[in-house]
C-alpha atoms as a PDB file:
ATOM      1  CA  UNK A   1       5.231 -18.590   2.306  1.00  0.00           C
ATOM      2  CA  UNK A   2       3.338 -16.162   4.961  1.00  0.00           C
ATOM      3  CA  UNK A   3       2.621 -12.625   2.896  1.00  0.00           C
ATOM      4  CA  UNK A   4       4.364  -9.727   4.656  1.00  0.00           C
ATOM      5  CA  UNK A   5       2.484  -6.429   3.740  1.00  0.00           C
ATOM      6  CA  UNK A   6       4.003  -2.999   3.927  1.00  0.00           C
ATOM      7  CA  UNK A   7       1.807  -0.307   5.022  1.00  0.00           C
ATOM      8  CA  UNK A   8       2.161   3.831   5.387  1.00  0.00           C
ATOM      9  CA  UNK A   9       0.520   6.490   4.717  1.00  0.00           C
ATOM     10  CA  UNK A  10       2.036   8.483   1.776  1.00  0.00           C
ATOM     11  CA  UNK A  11       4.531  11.450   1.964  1.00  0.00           C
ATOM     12  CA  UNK A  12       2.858  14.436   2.871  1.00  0.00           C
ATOM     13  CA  UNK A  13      -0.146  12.675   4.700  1.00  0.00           C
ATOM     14  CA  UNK A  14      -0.398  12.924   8.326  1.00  0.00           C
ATOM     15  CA  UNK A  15      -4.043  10.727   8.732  1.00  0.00           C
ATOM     16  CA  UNK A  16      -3.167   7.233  10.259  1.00  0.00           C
ATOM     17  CA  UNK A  17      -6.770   6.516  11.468  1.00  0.00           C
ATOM     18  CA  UNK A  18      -7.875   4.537   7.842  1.00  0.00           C
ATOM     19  CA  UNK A  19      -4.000   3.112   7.854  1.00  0.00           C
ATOM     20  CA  UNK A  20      -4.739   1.871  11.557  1.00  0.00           C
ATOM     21  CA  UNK A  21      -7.847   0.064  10.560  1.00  0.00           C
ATOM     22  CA  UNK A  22      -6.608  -1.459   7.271  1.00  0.00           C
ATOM     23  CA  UNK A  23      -3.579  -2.665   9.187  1.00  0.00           C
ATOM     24  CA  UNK A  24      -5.606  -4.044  11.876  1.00  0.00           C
ATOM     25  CA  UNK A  25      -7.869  -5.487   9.979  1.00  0.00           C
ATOM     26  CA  UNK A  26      -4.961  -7.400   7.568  1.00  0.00           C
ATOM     27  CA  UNK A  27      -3.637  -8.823  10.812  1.00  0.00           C
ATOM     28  CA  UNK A  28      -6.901 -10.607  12.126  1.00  0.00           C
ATOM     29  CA  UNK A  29      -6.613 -11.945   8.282  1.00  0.00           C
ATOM     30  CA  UNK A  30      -3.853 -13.486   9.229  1.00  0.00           C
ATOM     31  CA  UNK A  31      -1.450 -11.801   7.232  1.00  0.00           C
ATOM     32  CA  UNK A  32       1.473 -10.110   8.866  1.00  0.00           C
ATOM     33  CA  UNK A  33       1.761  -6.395   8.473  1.00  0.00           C
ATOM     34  CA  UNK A  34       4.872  -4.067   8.743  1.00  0.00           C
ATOM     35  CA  UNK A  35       3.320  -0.774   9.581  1.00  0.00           C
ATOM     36  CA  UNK A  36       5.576   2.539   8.712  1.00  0.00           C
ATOM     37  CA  UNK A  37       3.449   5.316  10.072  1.00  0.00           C
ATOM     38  CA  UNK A  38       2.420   8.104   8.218  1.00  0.00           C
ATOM     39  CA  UNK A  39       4.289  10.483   6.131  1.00  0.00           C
ATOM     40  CA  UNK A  40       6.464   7.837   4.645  1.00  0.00           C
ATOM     41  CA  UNK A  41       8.801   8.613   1.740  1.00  0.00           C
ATOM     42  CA  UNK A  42       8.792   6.829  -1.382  1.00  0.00           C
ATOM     43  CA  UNK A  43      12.695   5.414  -0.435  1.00  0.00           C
ATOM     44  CA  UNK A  44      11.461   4.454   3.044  1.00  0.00           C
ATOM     45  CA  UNK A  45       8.911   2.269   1.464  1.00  0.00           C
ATOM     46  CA  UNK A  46      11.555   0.834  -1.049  1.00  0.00           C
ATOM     47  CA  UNK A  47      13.758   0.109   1.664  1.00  0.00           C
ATOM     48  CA  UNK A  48      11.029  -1.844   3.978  1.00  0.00           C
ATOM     49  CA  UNK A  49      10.210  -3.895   0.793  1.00  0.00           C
ATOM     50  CA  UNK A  50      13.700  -4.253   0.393  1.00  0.00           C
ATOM     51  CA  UNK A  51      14.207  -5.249   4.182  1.00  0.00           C
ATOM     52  CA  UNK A  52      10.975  -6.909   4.717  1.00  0.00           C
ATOM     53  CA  UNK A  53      10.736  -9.317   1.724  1.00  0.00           C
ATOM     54  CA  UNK A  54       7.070  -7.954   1.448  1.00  0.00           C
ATOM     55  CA  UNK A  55       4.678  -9.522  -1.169  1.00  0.00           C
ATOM     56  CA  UNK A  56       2.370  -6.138  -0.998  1.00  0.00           C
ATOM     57  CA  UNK A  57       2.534  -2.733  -0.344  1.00  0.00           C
ATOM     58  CA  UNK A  58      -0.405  -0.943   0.670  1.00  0.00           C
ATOM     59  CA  UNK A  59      -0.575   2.892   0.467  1.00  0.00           C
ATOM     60  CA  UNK A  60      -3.257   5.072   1.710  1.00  0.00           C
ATOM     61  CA  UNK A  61      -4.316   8.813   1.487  1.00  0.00           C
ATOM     62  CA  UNK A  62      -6.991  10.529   2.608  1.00  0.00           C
ATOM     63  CA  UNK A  63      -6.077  13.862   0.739  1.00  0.00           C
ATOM     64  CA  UNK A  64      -6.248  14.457  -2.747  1.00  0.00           C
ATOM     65  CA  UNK A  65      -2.884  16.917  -2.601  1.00  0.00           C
ATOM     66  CA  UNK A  66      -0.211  13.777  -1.122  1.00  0.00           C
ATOM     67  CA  UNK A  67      -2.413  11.768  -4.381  1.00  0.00           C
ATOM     68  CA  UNK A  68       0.757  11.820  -6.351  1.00  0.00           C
ATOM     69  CA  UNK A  69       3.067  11.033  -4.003  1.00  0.00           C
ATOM     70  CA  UNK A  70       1.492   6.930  -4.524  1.00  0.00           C
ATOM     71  CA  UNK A  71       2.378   7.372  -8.008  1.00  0.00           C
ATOM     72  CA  UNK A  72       6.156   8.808  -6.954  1.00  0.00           C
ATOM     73  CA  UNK A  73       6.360   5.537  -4.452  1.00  0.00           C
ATOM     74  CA  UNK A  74       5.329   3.157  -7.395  1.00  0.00           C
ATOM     75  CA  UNK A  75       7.771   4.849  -9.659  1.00  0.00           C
ATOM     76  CA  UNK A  76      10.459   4.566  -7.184  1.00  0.00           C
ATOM     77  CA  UNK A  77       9.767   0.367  -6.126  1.00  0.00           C
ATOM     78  CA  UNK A  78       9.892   0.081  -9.873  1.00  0.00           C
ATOM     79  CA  UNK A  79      12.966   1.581 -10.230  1.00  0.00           C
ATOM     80  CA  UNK A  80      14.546  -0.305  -7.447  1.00  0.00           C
ATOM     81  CA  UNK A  81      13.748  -2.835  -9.160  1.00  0.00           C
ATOM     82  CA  UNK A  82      11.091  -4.376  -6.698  1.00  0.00           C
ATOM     83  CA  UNK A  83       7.586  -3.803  -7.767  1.00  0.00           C
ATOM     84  CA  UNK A  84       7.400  -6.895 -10.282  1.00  0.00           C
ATOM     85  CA  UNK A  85       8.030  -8.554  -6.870  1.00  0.00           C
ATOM     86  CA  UNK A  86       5.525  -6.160  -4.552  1.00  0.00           C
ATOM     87  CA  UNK A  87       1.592  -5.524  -5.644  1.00  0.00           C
ATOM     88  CA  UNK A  88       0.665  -2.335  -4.916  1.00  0.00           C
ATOM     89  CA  UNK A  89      -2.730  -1.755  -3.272  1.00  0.00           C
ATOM     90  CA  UNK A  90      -4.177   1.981  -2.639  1.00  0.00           C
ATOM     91  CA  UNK A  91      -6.728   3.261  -0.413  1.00  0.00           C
ATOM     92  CA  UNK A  92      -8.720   6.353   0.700  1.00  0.00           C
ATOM     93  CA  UNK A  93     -11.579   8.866   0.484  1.00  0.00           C
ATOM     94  CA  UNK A  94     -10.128  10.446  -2.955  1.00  0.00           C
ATOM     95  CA  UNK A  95      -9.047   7.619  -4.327  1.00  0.00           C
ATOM     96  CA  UNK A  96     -10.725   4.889  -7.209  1.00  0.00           C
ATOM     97  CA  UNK A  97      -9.822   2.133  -9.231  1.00  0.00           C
ATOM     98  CA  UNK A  98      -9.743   4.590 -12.153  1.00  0.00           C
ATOM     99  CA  UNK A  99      -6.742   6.391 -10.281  1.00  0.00           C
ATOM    100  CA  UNK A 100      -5.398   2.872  -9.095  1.00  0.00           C
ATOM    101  CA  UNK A 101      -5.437   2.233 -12.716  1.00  0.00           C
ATOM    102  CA  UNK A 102      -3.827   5.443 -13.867  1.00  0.00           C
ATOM    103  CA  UNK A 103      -0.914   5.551 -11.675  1.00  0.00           C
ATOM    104  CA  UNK A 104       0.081   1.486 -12.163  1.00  0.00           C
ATOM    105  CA  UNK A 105      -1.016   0.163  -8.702  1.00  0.00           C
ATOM    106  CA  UNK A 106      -2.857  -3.505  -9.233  1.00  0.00           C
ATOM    107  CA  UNK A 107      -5.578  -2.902  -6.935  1.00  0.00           C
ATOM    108  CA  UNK A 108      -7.825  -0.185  -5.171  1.00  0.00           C
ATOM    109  CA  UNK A 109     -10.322  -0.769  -2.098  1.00  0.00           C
ATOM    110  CA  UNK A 110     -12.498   1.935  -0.932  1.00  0.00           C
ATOM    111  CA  UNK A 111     -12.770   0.436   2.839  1.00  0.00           C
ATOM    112  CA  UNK A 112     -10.667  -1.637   5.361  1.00  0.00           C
ATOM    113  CA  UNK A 113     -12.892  -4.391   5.065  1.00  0.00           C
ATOM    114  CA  UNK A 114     -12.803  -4.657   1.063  1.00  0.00           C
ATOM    115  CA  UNK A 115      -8.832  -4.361   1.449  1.00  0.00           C
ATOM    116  CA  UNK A 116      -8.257  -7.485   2.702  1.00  0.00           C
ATOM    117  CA  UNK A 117     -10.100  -9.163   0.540  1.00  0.00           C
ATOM    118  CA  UNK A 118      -8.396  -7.009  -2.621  1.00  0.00           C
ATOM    119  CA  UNK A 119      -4.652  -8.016  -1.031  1.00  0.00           C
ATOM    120  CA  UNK A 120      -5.864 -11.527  -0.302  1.00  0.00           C
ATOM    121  CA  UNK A 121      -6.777 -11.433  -4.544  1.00  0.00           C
ATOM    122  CA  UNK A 122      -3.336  -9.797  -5.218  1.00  0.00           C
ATOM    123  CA  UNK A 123      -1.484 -11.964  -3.054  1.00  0.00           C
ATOM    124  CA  UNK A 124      -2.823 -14.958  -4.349  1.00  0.00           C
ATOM    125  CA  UNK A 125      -2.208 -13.818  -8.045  1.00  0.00           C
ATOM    126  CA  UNK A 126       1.394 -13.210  -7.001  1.00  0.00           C
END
């Protein structure tokens, strides 16, 4: 099995610069990356996950007011029935594990570096 990731950043963020690296970074990893820009609804990720097959999704922000729109996206995967299937991974200069924790994501990196070895851990545990 090779782990398909799905990356954006969250509705309501425009910053693709920390998305970039993480996504780069995953890659040279060796794990293959489906990259959906920025501003990405919370059905556009459900339907890549859908598409995709993807083992992770990987969300992040970089301002605290598009925050809850990760917790919308996990809400909607688990209502499509799709996040038992699909970790959830968040990222970015507001976030923490506390808020990973709050808002049901399984894991929380504060740098591109750090999230591939967090997705490698969730991947792994999948």
């Amino acid at each position: 099995m090779s782990a398909k990731v799905v990356i954006g950043s969250v509705m309501g963020d425009w910053d693709d610069i920390g998305k970039n690296v993480v996504a780069s970074v995953l890659e040279c990893g060796g794990i293959e990356v489906i990259d959906l820009g920025t501003n990405v609804s919370p059905e556009a990720f459900v339907a890549a996950v859908k598409k995709q097959d993807a083992h992770l999704v990987c969300m992040p922000a970089m301002l605290t007011v598009t925050m809850p729109a990760m917790k919308t996206t996990i809400d909607a995967l688990k209502t499509a029935g799709v996040r038992t299937k699909a970790k959830v991974l968040i990222g970015g200069a507001p976030e923490s594990m506390q808020y990973a924790k709050e808002i049901g994501a399984d894991g929380y990196s504060e740098n591109a570096i750090g999230a591939v070895s967090v997705a490698r851990n969730l991947l792994t545990a999948a």
